[in-house]
C-alpha atoms as a PDB file:
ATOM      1  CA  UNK A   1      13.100  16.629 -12.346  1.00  0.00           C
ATOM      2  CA  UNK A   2      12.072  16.773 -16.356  1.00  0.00           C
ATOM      3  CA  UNK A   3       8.952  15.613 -17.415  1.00  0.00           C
ATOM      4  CA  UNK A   4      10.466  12.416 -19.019  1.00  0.00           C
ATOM      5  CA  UNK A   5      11.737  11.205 -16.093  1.00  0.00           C
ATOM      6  CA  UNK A   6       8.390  12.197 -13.932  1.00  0.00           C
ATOM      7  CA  UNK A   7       7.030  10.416 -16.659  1.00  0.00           C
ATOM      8  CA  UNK A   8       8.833   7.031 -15.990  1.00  0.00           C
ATOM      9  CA  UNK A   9       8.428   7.108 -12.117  1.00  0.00           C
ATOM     10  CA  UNK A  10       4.866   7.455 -12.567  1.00  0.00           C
ATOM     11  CA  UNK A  11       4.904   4.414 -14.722  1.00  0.00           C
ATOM     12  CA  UNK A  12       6.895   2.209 -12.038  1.00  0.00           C
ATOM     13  CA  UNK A  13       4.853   3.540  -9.463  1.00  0.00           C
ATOM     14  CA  UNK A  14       1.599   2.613 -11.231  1.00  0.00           C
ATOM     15  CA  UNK A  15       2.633  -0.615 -11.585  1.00  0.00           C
ATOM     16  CA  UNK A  16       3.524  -0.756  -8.116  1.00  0.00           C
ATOM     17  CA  UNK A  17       0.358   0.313  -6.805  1.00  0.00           C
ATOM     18  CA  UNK A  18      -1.668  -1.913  -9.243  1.00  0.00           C
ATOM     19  CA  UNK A  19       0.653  -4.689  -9.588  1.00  0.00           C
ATOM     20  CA  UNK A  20       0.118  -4.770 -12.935  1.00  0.00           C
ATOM     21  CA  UNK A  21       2.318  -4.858 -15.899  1.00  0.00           C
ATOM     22  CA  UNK A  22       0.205  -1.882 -17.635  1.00  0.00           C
ATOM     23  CA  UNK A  23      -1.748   0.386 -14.813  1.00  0.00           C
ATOM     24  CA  UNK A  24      -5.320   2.112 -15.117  1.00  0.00           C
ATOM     25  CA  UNK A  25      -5.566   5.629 -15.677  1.00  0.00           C
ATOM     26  CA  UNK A  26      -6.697   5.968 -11.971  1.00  0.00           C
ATOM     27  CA  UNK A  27      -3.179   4.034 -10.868  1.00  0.00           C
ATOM     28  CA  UNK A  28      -1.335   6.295 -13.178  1.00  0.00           C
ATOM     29  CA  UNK A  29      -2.892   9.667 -11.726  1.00  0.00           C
ATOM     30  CA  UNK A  30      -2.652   8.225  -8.136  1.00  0.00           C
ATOM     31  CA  UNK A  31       1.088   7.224  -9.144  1.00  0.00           C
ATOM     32  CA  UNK A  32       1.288  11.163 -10.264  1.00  0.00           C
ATOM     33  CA  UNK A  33       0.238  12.650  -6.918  1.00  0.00           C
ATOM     34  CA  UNK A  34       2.762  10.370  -5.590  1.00  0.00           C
ATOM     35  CA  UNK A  35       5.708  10.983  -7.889  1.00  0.00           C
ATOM     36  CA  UNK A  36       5.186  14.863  -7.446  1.00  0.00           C
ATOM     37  CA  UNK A  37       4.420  14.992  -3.546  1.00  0.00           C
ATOM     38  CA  UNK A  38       8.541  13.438  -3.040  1.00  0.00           C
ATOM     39  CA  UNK A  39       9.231  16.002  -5.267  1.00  0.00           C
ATOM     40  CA  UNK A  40       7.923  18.728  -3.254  1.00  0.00           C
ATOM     41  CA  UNK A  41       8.677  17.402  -0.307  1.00  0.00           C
ATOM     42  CA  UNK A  42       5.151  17.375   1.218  1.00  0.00           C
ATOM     43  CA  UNK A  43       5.209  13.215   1.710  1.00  0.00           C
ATOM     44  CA  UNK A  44       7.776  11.215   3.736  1.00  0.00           C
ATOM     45  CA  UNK A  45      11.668  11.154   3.075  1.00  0.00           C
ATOM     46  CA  UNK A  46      13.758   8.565   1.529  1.00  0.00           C
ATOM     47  CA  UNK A  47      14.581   6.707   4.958  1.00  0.00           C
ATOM     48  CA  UNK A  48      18.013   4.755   5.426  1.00  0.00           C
ATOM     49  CA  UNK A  49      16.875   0.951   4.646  1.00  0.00           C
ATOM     50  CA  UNK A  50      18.434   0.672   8.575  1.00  0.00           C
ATOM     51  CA  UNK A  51      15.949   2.280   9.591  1.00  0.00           C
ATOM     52  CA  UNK A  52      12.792   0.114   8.273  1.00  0.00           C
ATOM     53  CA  UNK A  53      10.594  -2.278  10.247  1.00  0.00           C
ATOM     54  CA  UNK A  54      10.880  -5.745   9.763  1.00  0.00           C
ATOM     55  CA  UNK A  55       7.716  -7.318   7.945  1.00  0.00           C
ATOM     56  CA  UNK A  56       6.188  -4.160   6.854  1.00  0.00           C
ATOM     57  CA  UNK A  57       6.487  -3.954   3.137  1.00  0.00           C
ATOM     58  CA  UNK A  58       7.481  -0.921   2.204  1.00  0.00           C
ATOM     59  CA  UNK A  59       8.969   0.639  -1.216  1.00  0.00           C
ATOM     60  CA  UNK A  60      12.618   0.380  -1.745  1.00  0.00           C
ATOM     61  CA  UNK A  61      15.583   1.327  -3.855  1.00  0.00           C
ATOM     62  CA  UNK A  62      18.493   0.491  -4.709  1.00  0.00           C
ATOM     63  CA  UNK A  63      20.516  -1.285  -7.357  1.00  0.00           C
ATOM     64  CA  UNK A  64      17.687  -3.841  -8.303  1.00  0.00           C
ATOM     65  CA  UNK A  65      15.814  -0.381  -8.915  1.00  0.00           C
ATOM     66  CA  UNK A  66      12.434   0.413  -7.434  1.00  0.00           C
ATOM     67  CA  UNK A  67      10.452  -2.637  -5.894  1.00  0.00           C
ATOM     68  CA  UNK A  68       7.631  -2.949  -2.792  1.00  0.00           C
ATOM     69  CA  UNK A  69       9.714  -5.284  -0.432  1.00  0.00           C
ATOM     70  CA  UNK A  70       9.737  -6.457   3.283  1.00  0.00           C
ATOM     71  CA  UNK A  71      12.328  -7.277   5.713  1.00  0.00           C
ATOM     72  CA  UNK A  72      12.338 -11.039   7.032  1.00  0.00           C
ATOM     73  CA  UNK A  73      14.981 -13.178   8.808  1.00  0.00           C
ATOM     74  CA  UNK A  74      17.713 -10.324   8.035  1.00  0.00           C
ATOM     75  CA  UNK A  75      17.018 -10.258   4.158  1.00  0.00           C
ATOM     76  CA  UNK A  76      14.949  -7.959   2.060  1.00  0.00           C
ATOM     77  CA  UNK A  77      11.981  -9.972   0.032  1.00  0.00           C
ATOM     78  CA  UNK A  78      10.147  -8.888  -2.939  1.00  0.00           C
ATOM     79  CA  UNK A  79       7.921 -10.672  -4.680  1.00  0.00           C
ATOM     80  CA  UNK A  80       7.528 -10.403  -8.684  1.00  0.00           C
ATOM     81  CA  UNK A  81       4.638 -12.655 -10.350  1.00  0.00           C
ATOM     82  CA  UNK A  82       4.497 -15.866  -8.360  1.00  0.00           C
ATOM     83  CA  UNK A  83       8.293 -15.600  -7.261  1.00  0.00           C
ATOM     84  CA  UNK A  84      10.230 -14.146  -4.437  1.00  0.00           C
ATOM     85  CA  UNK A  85      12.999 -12.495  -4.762  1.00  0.00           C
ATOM     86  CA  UNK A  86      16.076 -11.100  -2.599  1.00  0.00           C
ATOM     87  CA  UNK A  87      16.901  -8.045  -2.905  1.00  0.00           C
ATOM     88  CA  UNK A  88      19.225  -5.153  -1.566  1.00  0.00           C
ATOM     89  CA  UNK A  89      17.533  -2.045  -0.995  1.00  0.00           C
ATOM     90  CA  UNK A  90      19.857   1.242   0.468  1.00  0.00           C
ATOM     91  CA  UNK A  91      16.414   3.414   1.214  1.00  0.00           C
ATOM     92  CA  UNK A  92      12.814   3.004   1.632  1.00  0.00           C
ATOM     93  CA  UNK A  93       9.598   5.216   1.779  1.00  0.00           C
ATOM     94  CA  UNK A  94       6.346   4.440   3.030  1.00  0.00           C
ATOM     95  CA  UNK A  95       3.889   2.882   0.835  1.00  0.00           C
ATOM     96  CA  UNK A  96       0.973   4.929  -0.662  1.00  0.00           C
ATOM     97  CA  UNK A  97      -2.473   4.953   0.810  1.00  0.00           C
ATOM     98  CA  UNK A  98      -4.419   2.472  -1.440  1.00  0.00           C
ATOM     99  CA  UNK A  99      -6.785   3.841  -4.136  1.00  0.00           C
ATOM    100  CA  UNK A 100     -11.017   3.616  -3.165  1.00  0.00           C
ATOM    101  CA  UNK A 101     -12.235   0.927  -4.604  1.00  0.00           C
ATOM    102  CA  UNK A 102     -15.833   1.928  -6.162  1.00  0.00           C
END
């Protein structure tokens, strides 16, 4: 994968972790160890979205990109800001340990 596009998954996975629209330095270097264990294979798989458990939000992809979502009464929820949204995930991945808090 080039460095650009290492460079963007970090950002949406910072933003992920933090929920926030511009991450920490921490998020961003936890988003990094992320981003670079899929790459190497050490973490989890892509799983089918089939495959997920219902409830447990988890991160997904598909064509609304990258979001954390759940599974509830048959449809895939995300929630941005104050909203929820459906959306249509094809895989998912477990969800990062969360960062210490000091």
């Amino acid at each position: 994968m080039s460095e650009m596009r290492v460079a963007m998954q970090v950002e949406k996975v910072a933003k992920i972790i933090s929920g926030a629209p511009f991450p920490s330095k921490q998020s961003l270097a936890k988003a990094r160890k992320v981003v670079e264990s899929l790459e190497l294979g050490s973490a989890p798989q892509w799983q089918p979205i089939e495959t997920a458990e219902s409830a447990t939000p988890v991160l997904t992809i598909g064509p609304d990109g990258v979001k954390v979502a759940y599974r509830y009464d048959g449809r895939w929820l995300s929630e941005i800001g104050d909203e929820l949204w459906v959306v249509e995930p094809t895989h998912w991945h477990p969800l990062p340990a969360a960062p210490e808090v000091p």
